[in-house]
PDB file of N, CA and C in Angstrom:
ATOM      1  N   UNK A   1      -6.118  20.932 -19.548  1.00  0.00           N
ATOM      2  CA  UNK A   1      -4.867  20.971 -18.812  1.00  0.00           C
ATOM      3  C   UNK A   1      -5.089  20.670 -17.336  1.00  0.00           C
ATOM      4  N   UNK A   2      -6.139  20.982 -16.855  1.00  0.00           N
ATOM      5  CA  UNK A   2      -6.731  20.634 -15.739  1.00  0.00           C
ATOM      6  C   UNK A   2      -6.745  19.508 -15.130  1.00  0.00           C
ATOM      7  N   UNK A   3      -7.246  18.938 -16.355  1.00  0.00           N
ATOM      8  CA  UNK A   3      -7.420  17.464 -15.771  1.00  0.00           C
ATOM      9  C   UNK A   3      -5.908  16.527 -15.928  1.00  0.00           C
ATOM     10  N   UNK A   4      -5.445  16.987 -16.657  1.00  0.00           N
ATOM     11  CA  UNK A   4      -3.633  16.527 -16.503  1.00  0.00           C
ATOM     12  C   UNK A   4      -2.712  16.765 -15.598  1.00  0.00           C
ATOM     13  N   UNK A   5      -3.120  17.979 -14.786  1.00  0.00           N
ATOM     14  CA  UNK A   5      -2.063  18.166 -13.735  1.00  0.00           C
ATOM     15  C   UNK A   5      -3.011  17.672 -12.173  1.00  0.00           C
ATOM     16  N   UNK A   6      -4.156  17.276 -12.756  1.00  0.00           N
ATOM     17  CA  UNK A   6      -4.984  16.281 -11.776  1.00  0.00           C
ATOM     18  C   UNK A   6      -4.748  14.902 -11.518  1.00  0.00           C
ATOM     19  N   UNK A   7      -4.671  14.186 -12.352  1.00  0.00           N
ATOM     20  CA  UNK A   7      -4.343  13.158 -12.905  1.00  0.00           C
ATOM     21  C   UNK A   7      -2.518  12.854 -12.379  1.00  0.00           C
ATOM     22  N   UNK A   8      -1.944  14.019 -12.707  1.00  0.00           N
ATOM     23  CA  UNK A   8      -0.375  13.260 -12.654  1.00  0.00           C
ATOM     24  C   UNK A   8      -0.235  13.140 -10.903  1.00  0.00           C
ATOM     25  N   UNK A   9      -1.033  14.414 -10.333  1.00  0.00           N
ATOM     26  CA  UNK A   9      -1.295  14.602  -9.185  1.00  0.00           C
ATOM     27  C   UNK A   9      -1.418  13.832  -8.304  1.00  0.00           C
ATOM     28  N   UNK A  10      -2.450  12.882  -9.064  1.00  0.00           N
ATOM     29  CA  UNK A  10      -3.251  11.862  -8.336  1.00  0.00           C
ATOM     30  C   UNK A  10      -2.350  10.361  -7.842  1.00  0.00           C
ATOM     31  N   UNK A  11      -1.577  10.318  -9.201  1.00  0.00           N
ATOM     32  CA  UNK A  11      -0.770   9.425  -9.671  1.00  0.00           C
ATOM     33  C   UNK A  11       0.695   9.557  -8.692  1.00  0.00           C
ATOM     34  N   UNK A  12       1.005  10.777  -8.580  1.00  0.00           N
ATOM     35  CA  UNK A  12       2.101  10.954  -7.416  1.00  0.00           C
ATOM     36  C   UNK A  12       1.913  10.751  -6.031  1.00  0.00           C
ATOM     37  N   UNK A  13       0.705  11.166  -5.367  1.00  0.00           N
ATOM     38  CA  UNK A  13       0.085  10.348  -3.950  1.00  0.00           C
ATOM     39  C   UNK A  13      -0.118   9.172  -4.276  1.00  0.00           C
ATOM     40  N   UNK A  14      -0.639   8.705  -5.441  1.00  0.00           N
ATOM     41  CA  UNK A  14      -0.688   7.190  -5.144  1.00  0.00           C
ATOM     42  C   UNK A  14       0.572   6.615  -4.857  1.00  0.00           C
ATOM     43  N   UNK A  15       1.267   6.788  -5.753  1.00  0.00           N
ATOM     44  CA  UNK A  15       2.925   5.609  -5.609  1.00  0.00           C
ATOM     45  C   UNK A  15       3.734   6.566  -4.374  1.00  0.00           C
ATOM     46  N   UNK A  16       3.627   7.699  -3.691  1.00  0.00           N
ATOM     47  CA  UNK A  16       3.712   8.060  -2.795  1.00  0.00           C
ATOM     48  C   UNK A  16       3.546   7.083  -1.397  1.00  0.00           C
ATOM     49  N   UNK A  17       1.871   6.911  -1.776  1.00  0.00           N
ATOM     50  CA  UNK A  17       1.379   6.476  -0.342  1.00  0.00           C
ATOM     51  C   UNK A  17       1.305   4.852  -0.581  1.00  0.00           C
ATOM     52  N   UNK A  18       1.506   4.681  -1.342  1.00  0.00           N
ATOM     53  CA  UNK A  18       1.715   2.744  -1.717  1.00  0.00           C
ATOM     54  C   UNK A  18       3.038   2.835  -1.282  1.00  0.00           C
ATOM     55  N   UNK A  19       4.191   3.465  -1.685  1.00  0.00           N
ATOM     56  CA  UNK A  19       5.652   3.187  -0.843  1.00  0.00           C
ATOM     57  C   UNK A  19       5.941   3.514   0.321  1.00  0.00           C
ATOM     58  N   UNK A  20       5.156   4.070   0.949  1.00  0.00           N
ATOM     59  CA  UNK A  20       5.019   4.991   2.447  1.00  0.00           C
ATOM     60  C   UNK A  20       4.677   3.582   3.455  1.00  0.00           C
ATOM     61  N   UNK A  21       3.135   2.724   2.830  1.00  0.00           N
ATOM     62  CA  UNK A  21       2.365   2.040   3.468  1.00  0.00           C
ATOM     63  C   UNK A  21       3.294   0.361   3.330  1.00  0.00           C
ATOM     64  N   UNK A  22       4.029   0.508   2.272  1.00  0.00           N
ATOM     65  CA  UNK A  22       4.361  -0.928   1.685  1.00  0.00           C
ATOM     66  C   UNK A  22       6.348  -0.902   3.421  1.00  0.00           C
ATOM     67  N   UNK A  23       6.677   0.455   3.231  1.00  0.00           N
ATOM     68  CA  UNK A  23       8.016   0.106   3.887  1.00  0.00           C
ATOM     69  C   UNK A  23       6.957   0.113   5.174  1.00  0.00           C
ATOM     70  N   UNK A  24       6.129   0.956   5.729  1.00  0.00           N
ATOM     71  CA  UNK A  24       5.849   0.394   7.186  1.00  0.00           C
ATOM     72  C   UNK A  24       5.073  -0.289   7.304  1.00  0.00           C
ATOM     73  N   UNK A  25       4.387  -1.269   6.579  1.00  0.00           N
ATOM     74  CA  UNK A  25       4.409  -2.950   6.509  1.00  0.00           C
ATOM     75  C   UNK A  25       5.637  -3.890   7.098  1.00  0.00           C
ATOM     76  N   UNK A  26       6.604  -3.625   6.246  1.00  0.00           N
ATOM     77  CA  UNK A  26       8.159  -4.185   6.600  1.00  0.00           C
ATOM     78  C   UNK A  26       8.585  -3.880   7.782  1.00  0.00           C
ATOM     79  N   UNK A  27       8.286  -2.736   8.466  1.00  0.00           N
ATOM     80  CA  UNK A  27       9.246  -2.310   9.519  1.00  0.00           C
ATOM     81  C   UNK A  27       8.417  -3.230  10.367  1.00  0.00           C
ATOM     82  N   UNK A  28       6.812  -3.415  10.586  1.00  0.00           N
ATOM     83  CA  UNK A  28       6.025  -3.627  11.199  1.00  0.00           C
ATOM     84  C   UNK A  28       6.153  -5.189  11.630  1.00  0.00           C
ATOM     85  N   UNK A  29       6.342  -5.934  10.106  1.00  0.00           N
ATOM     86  CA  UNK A  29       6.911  -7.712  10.311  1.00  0.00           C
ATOM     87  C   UNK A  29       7.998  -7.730  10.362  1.00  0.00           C
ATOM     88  N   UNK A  30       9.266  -6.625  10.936  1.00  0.00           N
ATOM     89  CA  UNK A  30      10.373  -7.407  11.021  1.00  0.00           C
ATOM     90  C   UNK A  30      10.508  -6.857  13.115  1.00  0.00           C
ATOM     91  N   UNK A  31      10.126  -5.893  13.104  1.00  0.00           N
ATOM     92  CA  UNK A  31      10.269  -5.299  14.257  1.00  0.00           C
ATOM     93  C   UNK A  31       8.955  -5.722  14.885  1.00  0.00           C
ATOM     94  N   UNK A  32       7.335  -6.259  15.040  1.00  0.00           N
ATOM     95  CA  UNK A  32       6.552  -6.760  15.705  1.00  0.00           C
ATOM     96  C   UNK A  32       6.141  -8.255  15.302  1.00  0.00           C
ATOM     97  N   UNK A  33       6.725  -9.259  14.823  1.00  0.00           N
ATOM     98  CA  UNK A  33       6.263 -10.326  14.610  1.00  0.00           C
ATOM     99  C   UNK A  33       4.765 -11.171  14.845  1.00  0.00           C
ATOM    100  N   UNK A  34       4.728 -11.165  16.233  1.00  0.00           N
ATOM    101  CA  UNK A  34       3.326 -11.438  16.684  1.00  0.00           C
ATOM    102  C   UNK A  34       2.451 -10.945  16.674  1.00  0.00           C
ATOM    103  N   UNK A  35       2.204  -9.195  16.211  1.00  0.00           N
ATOM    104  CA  UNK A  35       1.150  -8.738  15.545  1.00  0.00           C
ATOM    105  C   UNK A  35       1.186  -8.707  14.263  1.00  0.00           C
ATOM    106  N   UNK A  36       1.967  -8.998  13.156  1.00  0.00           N
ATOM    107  CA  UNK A  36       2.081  -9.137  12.019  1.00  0.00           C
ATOM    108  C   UNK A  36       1.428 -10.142  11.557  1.00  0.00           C
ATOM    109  N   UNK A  37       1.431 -11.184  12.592  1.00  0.00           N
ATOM    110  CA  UNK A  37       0.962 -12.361  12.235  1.00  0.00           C
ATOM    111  C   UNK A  37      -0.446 -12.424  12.276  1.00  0.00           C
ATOM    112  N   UNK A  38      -1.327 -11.310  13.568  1.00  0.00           N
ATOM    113  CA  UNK A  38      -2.383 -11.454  13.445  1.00  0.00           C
ATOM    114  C   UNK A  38      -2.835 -10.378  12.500  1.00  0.00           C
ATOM    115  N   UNK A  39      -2.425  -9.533  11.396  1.00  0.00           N
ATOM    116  CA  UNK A  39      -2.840  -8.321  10.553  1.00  0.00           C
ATOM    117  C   UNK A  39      -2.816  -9.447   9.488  1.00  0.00           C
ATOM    118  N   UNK A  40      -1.884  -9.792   9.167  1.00  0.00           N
ATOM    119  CA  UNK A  40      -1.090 -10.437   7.723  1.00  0.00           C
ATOM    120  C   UNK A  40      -1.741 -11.845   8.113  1.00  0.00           C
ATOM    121  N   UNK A  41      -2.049 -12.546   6.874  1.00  0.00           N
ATOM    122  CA  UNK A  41      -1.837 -14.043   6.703  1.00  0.00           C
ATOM    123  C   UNK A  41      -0.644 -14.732   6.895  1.00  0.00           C
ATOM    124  N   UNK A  42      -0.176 -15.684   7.284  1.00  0.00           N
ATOM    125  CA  UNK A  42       0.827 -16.400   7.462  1.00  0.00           C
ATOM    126  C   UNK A  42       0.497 -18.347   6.580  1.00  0.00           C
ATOM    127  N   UNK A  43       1.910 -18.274   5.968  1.00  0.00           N
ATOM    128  CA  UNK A  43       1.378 -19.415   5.231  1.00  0.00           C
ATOM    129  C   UNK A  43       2.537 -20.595   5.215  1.00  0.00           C
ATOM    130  N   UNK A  44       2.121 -21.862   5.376  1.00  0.00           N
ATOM    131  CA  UNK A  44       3.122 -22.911   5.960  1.00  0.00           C
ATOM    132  C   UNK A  44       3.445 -23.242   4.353  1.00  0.00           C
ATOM    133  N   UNK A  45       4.507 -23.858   4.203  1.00  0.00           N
ATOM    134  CA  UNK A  45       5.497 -23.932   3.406  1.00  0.00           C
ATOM    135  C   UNK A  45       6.047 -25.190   3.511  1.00  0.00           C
ATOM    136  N   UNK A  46       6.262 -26.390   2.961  1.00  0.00           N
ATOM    137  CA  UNK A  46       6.892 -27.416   3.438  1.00  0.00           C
ATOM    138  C   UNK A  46       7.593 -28.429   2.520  1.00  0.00           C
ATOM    139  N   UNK A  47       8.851 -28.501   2.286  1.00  0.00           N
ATOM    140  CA  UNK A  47       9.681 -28.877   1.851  1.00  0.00           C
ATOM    141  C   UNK A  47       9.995 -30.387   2.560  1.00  0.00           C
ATOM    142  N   UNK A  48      11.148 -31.336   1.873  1.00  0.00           N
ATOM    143  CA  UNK A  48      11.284 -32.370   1.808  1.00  0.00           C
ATOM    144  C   UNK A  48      12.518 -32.298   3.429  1.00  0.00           C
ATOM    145  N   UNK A  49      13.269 -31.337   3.603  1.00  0.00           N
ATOM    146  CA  UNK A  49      13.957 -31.029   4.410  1.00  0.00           C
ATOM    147  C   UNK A  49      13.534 -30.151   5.488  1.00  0.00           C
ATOM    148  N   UNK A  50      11.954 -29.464   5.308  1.00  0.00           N
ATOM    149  CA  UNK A  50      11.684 -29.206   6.747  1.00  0.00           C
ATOM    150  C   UNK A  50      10.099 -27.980   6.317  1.00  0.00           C
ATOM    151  N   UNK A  51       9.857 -27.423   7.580  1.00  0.00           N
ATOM    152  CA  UNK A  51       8.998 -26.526   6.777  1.00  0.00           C
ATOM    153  C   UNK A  51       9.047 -24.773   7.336  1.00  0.00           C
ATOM    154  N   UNK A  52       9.134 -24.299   6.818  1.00  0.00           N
ATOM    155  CA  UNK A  52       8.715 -22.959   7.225  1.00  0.00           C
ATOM    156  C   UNK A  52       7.816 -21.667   7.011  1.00  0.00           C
ATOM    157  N   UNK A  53       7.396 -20.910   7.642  1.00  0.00           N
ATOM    158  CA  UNK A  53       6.070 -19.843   7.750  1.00  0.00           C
ATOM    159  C   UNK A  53       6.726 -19.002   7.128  1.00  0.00           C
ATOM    160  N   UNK A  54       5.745 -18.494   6.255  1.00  0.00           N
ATOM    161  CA  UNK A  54       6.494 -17.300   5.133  1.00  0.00           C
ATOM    162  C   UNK A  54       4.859 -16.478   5.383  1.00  0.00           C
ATOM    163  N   UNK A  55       4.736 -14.853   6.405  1.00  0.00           N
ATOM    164  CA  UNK A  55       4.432 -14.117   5.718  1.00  0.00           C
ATOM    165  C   UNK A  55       4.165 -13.348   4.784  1.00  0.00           C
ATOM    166  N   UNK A  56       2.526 -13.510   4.353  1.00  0.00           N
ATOM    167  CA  UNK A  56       2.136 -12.837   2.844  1.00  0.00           C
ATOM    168  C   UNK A  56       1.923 -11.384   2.831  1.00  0.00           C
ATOM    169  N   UNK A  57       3.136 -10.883   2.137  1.00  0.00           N
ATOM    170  CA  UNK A  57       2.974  -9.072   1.928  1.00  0.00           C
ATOM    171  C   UNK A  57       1.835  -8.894   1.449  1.00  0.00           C
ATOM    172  N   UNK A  58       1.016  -7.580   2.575  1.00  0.00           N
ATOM    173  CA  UNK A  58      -0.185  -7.494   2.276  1.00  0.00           C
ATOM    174  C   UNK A  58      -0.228  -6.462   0.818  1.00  0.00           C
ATOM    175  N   UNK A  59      -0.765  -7.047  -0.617  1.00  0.00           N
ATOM    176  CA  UNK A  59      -0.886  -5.995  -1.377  1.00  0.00           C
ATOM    177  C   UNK A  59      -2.143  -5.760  -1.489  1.00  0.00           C
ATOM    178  N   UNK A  60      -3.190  -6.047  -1.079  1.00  0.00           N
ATOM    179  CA  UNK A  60      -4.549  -5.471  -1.357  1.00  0.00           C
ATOM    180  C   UNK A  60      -4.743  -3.631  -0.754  1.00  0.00           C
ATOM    181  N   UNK A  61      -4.491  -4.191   0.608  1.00  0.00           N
ATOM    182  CA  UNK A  61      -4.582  -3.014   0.928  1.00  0.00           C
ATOM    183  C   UNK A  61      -3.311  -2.130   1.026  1.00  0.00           C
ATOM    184  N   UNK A  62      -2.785  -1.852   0.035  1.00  0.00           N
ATOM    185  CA  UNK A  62      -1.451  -0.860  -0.304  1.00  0.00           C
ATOM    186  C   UNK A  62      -2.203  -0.238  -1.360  1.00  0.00           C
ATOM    187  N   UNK A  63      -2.866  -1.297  -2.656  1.00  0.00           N
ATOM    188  CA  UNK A  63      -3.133  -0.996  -3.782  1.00  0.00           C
ATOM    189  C   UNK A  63      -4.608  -0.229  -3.652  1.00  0.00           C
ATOM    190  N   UNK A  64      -5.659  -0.639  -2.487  1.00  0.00           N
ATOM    191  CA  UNK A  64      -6.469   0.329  -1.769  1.00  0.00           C
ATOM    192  C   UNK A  64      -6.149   1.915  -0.834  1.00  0.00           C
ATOM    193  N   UNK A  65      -5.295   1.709  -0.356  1.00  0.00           N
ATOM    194  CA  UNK A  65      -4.672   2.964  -0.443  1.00  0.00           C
ATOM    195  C   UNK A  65      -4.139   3.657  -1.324  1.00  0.00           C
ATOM    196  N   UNK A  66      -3.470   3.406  -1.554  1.00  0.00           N
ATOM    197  CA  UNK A  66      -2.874   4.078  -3.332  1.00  0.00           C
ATOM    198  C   UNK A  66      -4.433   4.828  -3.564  1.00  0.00           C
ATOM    199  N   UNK A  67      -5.479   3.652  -4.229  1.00  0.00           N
ATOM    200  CA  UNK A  67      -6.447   4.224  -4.993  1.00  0.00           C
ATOM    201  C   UNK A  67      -7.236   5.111  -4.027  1.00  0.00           C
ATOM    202  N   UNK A  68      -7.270   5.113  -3.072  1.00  0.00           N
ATOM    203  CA  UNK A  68      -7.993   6.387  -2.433  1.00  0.00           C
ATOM    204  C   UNK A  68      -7.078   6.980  -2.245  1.00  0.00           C
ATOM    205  N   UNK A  69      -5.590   7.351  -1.982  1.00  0.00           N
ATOM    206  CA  UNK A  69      -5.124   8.830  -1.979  1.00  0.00           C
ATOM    207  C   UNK A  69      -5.004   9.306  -3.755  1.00  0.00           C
ATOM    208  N   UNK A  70      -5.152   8.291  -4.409  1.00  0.00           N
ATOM    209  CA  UNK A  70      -5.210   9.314  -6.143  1.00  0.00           C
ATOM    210  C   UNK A  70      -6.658   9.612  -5.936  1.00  0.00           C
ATOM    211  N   UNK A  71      -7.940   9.150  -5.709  1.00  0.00           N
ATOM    212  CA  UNK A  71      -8.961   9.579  -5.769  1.00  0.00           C
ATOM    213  C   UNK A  71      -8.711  10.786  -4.852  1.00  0.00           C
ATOM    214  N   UNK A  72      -8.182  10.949  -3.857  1.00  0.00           N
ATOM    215  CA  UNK A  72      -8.982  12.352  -2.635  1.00  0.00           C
ATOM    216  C   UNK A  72      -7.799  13.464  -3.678  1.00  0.00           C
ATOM    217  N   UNK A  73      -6.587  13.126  -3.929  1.00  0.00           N
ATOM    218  CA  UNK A  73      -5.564  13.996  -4.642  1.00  0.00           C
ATOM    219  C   UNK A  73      -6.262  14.852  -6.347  1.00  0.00           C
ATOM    220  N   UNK A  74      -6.686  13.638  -6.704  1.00  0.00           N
ATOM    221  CA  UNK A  74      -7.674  14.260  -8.056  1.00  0.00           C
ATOM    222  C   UNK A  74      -8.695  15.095  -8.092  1.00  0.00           C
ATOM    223  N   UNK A  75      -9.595  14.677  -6.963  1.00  0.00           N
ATOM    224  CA  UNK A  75     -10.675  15.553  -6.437  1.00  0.00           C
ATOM    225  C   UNK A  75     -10.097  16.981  -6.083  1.00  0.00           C
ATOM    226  N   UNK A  76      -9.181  16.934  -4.958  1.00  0.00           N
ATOM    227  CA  UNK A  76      -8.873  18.485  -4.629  1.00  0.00           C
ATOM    228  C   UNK A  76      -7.825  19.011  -5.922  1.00  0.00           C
ATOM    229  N   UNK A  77      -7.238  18.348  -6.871  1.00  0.00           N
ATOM    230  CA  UNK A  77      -7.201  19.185  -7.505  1.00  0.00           C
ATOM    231  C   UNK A  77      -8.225  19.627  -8.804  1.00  0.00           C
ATOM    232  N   UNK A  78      -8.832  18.725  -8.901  1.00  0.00           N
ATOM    233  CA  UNK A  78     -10.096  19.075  -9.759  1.00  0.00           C
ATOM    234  C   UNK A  78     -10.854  20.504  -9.088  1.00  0.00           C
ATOM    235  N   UNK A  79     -10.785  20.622  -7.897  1.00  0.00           N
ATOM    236  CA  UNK A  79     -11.575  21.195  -7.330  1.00  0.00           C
ATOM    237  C   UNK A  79     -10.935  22.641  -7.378  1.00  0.00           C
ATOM    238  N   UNK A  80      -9.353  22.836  -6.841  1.00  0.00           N
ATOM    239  CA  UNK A  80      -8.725  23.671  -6.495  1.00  0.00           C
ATOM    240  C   UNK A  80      -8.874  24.589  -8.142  1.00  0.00           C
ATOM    241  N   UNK A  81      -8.287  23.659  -9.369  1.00  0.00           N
ATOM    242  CA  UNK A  81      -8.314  24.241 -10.501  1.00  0.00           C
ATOM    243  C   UNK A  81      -9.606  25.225 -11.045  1.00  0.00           C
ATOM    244  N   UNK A  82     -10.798  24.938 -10.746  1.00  0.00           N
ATOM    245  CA  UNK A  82     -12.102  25.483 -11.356  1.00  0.00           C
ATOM    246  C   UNK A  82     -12.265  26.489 -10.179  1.00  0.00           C
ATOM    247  N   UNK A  83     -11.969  26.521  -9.192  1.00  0.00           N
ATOM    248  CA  UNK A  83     -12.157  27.820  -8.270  1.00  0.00           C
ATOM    249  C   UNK A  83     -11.695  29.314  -8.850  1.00  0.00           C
TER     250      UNK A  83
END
């Protein structure tokens, strides 16, 4: 049972801190542009009628966060439970 209420634990900081990190991403490229550009990739785009820069939402590191707050969340409760 331990390891289930570890686990769901873990699983709730993750999609926690992946939606936490993913909206202040957004706030970050709509409200600082010119540092967005140097965090984020920026990628040209070019059509027959013109071209435009489309910032790439960073998911690596959302999905790296995520996995280290379920890892540190699993641990303390792994930990908290056997005490």
């Amino acid at each position: 049972m331990k390891y289930l209420k570890s686990i769901l634990v873990g699983a709730a900081a993750s999609v926690v801190t992946v939606i936490v990190f993913s909206i202040l991403s957004v706030v970050l490229m709509s409200r600082f542009p010119e540092v967005a550009l140097r965090i984020f990739p920026a990628q040209r785009h070019e059509f027959g009628w013109g071209t435009f820069y489309d910032v790439a939402f960073p998911l690596w590191p959302a999905v790296t966060v995520g996995l280290l707050a379920f890892a540190t969340a699993f641990s303390w409760m792994l930990r908290r439970a056997s005490a």
